[in-house]
C-alpha atoms as a PDB file:
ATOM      1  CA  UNK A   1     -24.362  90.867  11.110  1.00  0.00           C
ATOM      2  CA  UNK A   2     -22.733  87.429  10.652  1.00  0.00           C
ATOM      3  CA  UNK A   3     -19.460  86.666  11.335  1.00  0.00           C
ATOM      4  CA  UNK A   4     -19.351  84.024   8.129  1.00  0.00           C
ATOM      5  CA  UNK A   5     -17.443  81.028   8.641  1.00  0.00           C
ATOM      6  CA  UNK A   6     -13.425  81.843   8.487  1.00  0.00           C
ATOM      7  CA  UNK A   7     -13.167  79.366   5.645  1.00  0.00           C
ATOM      8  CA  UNK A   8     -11.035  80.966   2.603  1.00  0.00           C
ATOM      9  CA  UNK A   9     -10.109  79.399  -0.961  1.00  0.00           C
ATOM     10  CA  UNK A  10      -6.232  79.474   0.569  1.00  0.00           C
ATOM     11  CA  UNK A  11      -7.458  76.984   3.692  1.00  0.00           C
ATOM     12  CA  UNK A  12      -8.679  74.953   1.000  1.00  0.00           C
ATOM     13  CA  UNK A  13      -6.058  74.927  -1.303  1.00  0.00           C
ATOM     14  CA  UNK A  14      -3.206  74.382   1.930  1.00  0.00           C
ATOM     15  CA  UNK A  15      -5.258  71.030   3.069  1.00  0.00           C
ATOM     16  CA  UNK A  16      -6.018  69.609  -0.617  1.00  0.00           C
ATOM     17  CA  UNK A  17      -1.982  70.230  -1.328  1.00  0.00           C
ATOM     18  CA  UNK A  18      -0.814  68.357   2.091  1.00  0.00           C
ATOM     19  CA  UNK A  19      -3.371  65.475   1.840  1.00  0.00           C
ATOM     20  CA  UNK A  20      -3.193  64.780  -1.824  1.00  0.00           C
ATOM     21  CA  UNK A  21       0.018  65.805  -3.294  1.00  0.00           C
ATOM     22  CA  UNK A  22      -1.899  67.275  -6.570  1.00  0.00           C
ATOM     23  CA  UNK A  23      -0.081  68.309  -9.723  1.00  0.00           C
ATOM     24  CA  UNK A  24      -2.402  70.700 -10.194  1.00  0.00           C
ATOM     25  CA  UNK A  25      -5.023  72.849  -7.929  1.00  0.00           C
ATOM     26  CA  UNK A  26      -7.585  75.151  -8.017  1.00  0.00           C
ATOM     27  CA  UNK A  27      -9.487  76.591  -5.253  1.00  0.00           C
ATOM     28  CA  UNK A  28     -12.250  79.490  -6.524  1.00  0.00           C
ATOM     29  CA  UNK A  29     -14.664  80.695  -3.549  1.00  0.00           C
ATOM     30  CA  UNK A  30     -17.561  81.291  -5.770  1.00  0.00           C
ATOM     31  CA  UNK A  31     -19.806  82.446  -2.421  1.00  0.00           C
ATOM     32  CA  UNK A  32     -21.026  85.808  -4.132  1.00  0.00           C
ATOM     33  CA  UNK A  33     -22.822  84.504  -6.607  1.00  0.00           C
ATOM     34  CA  UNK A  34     -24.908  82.305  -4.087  1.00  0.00           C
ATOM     35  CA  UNK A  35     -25.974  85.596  -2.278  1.00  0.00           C
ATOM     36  CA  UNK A  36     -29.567  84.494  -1.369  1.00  0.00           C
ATOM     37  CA  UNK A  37     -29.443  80.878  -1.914  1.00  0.00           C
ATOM     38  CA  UNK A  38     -29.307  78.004   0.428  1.00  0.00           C
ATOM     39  CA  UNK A  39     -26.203  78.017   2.480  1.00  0.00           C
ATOM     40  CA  UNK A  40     -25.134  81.604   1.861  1.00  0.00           C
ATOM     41  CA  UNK A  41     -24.136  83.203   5.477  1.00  0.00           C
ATOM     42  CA  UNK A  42     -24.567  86.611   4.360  1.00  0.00           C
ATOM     43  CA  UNK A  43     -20.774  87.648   3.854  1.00  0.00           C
ATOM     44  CA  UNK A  44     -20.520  86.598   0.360  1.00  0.00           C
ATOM     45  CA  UNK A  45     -16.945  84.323   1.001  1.00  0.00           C
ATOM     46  CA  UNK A  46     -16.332  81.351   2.314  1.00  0.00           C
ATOM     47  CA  UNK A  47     -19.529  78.741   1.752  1.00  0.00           C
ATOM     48  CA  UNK A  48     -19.416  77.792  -1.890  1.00  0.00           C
ATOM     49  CA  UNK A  49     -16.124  76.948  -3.566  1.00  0.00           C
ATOM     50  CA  UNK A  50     -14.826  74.955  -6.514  1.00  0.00           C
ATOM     51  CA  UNK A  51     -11.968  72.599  -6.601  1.00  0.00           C
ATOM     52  CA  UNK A  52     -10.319  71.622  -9.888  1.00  0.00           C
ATOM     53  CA  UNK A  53      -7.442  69.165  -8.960  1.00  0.00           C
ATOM     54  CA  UNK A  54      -5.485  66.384 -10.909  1.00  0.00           C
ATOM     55  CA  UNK A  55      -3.154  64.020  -8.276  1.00  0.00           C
ATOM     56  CA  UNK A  56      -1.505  60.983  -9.010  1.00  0.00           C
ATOM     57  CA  UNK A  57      -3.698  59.339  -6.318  1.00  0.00           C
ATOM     58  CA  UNK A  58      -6.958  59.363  -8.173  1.00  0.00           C
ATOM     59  CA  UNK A  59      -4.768  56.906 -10.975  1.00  0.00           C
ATOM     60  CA  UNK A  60      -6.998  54.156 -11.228  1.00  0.00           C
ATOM     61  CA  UNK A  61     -10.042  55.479  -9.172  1.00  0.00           C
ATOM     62  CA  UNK A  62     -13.089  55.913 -10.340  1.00  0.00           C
ATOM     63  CA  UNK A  63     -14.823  59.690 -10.519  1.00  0.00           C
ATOM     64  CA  UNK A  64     -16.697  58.797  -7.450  1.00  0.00           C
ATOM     65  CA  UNK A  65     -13.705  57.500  -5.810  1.00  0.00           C
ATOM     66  CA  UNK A  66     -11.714  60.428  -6.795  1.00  0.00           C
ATOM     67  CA  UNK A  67     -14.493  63.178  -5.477  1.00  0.00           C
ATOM     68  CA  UNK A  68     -14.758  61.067  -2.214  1.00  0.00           C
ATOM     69  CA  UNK A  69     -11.017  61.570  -1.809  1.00  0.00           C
ATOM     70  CA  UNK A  70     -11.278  65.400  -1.777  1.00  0.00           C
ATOM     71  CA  UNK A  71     -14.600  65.218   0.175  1.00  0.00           C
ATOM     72  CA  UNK A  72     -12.588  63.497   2.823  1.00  0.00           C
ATOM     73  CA  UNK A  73      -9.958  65.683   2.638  1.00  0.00           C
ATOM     74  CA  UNK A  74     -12.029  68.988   3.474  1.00  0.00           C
ATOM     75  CA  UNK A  75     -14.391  67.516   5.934  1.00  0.00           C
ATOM     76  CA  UNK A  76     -13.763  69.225   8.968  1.00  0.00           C
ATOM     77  CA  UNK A  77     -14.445  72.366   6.354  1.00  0.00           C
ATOM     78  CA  UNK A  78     -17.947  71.258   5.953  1.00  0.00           C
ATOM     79  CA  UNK A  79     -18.373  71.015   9.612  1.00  0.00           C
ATOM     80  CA  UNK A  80     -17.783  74.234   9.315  1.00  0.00           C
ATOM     81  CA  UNK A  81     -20.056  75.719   7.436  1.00  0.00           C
ATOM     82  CA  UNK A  82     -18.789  74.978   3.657  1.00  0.00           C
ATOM     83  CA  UNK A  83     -21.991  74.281   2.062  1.00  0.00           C
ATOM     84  CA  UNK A  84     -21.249  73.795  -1.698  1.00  0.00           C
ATOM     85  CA  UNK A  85     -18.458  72.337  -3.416  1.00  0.00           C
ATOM     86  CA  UNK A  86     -17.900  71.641  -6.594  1.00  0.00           C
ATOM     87  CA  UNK A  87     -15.165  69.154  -7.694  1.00  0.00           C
ATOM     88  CA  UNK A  88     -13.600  68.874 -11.588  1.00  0.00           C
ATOM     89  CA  UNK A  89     -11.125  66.365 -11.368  1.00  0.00           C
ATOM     90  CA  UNK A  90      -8.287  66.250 -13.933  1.00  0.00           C
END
């Protein structure tokens, strides 16, 4: 049985809220519904999330710019094991 990989929505949201000060946050782990696919550890938590997020540091940064900035932030995540992540910035 696997032992998944420890990473929770709440890890997520703690490191997105000290790195980039957002106004708004969202952290869904959306894991279950990836049962099966590519990535999925077999627990059904912690390898696909979405991130919606608005911070005054993505003023005047592109879309790329802006999902490189939350990339960066949760990179020692994907190291991991955080496979998917999808990013709406606000």
């Amino acid at each position: 049985m696997s032992t998944g990989t420890g990473i929770t929505a709440e890890a997520l949201r703690q490191r997105l809220a000290e790195l980039l000060s957002p106004t708004t946050l969202e952290v869904l782990d959306e894991s279950s519904a990836h049962a099966g696919h590519a990535g999925a550890d077999g627990t059904g938590s912690g390898t696909h999330f979405r991130v919606r997020i608005a911070s005054p540091l993505f003023d005047g940064r592109s879309r790329v710019a802006r999902h490189r900035l939350v990339y960066d932030a949760l990179q020692d995540f994907v190291a991991r094991g955080l496979h998917a992540l999808a990013i709406e910035t606000l």
